[in-house]
N, C-alpha and C. Protein backbone atom coordinates (compact mmCIF):
# COMPACT_ATOMS: atom_id res chain seq x y z
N UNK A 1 96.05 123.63 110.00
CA UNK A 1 97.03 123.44 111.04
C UNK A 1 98.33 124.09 110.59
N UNK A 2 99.18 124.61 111.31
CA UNK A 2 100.61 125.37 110.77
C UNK A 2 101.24 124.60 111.81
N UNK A 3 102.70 125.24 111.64
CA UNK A 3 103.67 124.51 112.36
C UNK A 3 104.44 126.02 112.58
N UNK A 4 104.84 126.42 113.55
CA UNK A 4 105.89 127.90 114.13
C UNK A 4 107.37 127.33 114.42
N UNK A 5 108.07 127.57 114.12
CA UNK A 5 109.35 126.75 115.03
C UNK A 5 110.23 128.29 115.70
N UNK A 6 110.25 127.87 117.11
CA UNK A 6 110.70 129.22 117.74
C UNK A 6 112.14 129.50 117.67
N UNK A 7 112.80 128.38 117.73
CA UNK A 7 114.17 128.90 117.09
C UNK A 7 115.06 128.52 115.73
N UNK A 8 114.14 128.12 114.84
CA UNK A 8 114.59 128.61 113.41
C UNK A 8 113.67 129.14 112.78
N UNK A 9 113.84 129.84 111.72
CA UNK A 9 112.67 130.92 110.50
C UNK A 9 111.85 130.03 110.14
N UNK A 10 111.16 128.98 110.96
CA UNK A 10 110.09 128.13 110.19
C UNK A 10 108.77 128.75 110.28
N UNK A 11 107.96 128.57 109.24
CA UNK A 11 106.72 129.52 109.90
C UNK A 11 105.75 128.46 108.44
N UNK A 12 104.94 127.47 108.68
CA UNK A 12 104.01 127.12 107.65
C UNK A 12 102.46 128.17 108.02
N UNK A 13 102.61 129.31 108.11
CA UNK A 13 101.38 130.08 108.16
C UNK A 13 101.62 131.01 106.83
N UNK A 14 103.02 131.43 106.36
CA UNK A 14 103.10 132.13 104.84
C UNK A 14 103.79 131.27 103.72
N UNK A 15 103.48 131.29 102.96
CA UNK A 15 103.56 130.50 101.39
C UNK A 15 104.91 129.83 101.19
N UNK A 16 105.94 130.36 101.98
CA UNK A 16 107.26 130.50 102.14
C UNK A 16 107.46 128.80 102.59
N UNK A 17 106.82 129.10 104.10
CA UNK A 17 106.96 127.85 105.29
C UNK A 17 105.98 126.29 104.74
N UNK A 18 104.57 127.01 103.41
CA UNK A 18 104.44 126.13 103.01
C UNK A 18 104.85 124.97 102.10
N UNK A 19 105.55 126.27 101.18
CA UNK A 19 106.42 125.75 100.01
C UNK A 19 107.22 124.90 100.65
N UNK A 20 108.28 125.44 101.83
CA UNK A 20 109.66 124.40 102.37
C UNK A 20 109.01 122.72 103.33
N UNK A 21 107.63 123.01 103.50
CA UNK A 21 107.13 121.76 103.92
C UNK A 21 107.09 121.06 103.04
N UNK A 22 106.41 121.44 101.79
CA UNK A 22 105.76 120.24 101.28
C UNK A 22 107.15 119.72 100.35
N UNK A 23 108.37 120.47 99.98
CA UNK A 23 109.39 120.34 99.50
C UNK A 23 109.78 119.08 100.33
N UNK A 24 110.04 119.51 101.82
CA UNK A 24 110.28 118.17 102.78
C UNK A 24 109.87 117.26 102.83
N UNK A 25 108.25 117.53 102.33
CA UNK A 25 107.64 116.17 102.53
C UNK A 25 107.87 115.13 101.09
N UNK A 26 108.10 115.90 99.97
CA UNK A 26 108.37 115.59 98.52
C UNK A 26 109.61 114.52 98.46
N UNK A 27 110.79 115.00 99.30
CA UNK A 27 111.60 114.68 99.14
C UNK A 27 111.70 112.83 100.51
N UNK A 28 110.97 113.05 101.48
CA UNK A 28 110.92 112.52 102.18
C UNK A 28 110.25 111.38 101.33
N UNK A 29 108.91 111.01 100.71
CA UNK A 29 109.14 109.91 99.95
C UNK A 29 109.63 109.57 98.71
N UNK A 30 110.38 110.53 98.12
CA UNK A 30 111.43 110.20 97.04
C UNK A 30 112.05 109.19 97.37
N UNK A 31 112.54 109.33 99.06
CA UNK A 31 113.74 108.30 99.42
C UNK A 31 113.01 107.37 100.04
N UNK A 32 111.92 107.45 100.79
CA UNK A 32 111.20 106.66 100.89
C UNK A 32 110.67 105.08 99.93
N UNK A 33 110.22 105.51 98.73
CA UNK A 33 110.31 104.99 97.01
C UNK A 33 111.57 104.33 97.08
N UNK A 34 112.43 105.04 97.06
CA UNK A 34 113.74 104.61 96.63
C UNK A 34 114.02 103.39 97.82
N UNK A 35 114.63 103.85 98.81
CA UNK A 35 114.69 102.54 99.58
C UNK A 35 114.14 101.34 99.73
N UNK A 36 112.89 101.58 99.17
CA UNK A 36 111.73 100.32 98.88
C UNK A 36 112.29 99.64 97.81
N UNK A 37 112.77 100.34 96.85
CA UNK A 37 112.98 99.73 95.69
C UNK A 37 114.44 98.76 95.78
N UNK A 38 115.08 99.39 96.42
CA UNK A 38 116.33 98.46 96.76
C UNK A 38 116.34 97.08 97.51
N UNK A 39 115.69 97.75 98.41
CA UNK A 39 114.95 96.25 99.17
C UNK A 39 114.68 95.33 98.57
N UNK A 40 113.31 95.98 97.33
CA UNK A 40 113.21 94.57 96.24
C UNK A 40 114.02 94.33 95.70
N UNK A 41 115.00 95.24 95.15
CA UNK A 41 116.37 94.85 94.44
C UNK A 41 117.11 93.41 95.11
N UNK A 42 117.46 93.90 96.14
CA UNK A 42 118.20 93.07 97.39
C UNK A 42 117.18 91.88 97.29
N UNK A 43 116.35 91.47 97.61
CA UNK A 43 115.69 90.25 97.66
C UNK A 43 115.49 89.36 96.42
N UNK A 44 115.53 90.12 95.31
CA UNK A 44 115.18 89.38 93.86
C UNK A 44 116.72 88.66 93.79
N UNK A 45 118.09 89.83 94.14
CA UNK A 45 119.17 89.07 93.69
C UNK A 45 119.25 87.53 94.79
N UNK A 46 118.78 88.27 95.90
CA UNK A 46 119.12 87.15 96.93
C UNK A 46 118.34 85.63 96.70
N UNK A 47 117.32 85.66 96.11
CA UNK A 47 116.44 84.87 95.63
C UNK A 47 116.72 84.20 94.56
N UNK A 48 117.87 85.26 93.30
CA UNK A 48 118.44 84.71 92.09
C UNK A 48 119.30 83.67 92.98
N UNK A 49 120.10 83.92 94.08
CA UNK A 49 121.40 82.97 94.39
C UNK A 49 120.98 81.44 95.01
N UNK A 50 119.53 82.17 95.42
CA UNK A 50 119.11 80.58 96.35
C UNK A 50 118.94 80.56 97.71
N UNK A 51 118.87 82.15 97.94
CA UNK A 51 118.95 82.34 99.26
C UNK A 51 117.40 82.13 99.73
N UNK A 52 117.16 82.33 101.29
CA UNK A 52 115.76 82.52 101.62
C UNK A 52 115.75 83.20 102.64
N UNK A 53 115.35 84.41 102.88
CA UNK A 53 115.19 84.53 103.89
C UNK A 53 114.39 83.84 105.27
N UNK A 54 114.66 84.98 106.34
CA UNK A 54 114.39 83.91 107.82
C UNK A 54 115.08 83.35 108.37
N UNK A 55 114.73 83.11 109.76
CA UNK A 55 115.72 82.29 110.23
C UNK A 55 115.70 80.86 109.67
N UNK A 56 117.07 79.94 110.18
CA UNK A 56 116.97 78.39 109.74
C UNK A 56 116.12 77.56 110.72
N UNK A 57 115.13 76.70 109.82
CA UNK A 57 114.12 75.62 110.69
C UNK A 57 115.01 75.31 112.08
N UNK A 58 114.48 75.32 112.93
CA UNK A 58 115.03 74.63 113.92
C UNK A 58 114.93 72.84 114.45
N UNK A 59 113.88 72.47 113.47
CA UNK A 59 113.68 71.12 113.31
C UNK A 59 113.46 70.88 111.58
N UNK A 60 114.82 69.96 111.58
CA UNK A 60 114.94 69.45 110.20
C UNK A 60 114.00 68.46 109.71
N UNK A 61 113.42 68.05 108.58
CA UNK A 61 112.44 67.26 108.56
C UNK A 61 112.57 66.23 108.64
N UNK A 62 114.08 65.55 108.84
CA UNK A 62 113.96 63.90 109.57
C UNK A 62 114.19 63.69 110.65
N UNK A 63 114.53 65.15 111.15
CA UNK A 63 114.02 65.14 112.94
C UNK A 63 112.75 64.68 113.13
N UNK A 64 111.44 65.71 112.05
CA UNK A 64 110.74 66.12 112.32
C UNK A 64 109.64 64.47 112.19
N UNK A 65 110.03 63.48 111.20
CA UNK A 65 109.34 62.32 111.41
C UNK A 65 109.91 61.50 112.40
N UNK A 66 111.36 61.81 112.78
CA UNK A 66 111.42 61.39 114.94
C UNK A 66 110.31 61.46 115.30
N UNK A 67 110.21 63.09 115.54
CA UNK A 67 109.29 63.49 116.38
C UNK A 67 107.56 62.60 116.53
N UNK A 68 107.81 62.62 115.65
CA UNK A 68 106.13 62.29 114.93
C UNK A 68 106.04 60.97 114.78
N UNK A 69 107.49 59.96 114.82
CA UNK A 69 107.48 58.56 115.36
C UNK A 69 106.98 58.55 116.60
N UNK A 70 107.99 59.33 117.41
CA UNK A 70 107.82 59.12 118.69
C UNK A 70 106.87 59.35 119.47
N UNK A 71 106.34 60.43 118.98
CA UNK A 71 104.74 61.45 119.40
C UNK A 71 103.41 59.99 119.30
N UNK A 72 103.56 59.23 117.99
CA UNK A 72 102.44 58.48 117.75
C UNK A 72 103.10 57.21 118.97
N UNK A 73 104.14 56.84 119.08
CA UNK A 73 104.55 56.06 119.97
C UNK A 73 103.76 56.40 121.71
N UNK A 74 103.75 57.49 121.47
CA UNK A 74 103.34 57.84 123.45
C UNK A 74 104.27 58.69 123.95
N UNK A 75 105.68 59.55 123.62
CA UNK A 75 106.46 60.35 123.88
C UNK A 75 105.76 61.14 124.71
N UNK A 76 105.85 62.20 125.54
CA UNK A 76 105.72 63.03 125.76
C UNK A 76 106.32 64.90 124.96
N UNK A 77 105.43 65.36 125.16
CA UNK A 77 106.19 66.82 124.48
C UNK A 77 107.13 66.72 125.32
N UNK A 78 107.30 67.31 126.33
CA UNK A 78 107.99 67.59 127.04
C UNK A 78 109.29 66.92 127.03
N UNK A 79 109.43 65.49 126.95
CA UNK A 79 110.56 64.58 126.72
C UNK A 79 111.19 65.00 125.25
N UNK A 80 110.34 65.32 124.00
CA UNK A 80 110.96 65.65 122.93
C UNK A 80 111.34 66.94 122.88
N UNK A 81 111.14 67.75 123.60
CA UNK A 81 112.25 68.96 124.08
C UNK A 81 113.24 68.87 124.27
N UNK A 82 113.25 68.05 125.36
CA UNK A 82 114.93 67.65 125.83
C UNK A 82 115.24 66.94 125.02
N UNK A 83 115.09 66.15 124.35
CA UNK A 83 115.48 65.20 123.69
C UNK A 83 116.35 66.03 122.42
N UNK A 84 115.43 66.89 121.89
CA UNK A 84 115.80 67.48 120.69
C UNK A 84 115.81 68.87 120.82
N UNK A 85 116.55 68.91 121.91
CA UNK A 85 116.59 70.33 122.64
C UNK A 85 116.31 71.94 122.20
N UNK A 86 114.91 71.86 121.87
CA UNK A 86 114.13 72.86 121.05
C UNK A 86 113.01 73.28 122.33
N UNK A 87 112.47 74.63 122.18
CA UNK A 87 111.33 74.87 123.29
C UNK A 87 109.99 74.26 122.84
N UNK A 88 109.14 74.67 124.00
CA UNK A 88 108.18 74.00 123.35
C UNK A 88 107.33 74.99 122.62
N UNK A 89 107.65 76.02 122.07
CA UNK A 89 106.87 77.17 120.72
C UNK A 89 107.13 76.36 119.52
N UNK A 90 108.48 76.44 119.87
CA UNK A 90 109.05 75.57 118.30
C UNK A 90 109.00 74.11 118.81
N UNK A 91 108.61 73.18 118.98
CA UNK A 91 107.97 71.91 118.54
C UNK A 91 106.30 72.04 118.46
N UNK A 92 105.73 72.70 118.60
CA UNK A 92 104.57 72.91 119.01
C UNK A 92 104.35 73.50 117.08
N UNK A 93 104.93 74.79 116.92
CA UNK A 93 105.15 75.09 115.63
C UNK A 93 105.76 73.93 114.33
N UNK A 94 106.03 72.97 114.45
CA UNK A 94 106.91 72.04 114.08
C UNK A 94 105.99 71.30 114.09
N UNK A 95 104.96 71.18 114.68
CA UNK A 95 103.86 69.60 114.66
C UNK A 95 102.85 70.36 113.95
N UNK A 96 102.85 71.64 114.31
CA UNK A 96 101.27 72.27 113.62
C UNK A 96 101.52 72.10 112.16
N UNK A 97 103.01 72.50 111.93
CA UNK A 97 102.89 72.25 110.39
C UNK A 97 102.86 71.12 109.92
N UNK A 98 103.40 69.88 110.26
CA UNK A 98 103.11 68.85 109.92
C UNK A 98 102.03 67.88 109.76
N UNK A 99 101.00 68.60 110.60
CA UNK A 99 99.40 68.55 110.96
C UNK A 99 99.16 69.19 109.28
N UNK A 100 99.62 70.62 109.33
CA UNK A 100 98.66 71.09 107.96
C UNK A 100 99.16 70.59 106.98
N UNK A 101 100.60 69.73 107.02
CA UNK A 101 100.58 69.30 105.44
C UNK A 101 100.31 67.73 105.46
N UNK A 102 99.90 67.48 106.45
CA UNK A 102 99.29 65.78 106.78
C UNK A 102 97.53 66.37 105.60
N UNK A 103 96.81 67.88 106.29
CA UNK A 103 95.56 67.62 105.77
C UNK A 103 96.01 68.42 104.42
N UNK A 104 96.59 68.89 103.90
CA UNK A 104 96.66 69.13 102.15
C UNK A 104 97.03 68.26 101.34
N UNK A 105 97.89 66.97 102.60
CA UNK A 105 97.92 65.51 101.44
C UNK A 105 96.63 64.84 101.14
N UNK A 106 95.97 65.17 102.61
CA UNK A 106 94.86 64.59 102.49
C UNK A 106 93.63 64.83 101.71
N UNK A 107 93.42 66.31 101.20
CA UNK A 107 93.04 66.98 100.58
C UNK A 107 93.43 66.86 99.28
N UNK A 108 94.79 66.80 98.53
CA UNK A 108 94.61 67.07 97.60
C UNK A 108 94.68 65.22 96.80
N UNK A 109 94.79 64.12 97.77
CA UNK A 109 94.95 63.04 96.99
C UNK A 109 93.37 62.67 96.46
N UNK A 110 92.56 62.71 97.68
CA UNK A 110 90.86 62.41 97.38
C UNK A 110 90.32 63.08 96.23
């Protein structure tokens, strides 16, 4: 496959146009590499400080045994929306996890 470019001297059909490709392409993940590496840079320091990425929970976890009072009580979802004025993705997300670490307690005490 070549590449022609009609209005600059590009031409990957002579040794010339191949050389300046693959130069481009050389250099293209140099920085590629590199930016990766900063990234991890950036996250290890951010991680040294205590940071975390993501957004913040939107249900704190003594909301989250409200919820799960109220849920075993007879609540409705829908009422603990409004109530704790979250949609229902995120309470829905918010019970699933509390579901999976209900069965890894359960799991790992037996």
């Amino acid at each position: 496959m070549a590449f022609c470019s009609l209005t600059e001297q590009r031409d990957t059909t002579i040794p010339q146009g191949t050389f300046l490709l693959s130069v481009f392409g050389a250099l293209a993940q140099y920085e590629r590499a590199l930016t990766q590496e900063r990234i991890r840079a950036g996250r290890e320091a951010a991680r040294r400080r205590g940071t975390r990425g993501g957004w913040p929970q939107a249900i704190s976890a003594e909301q989250l045994e409200t919820i799960l009072a109220a849920r075993h009580a007879g609540a409705s979802k829908a009422s603990l929306c409004r109530m704790f004025g979250v949609k229902r993705p995120t309470l829905y997300d918010a019970l699933a996890r509390a579901a999976a670490q209900t069965v890894l307690l359960v799991q790992g005490g037996a």
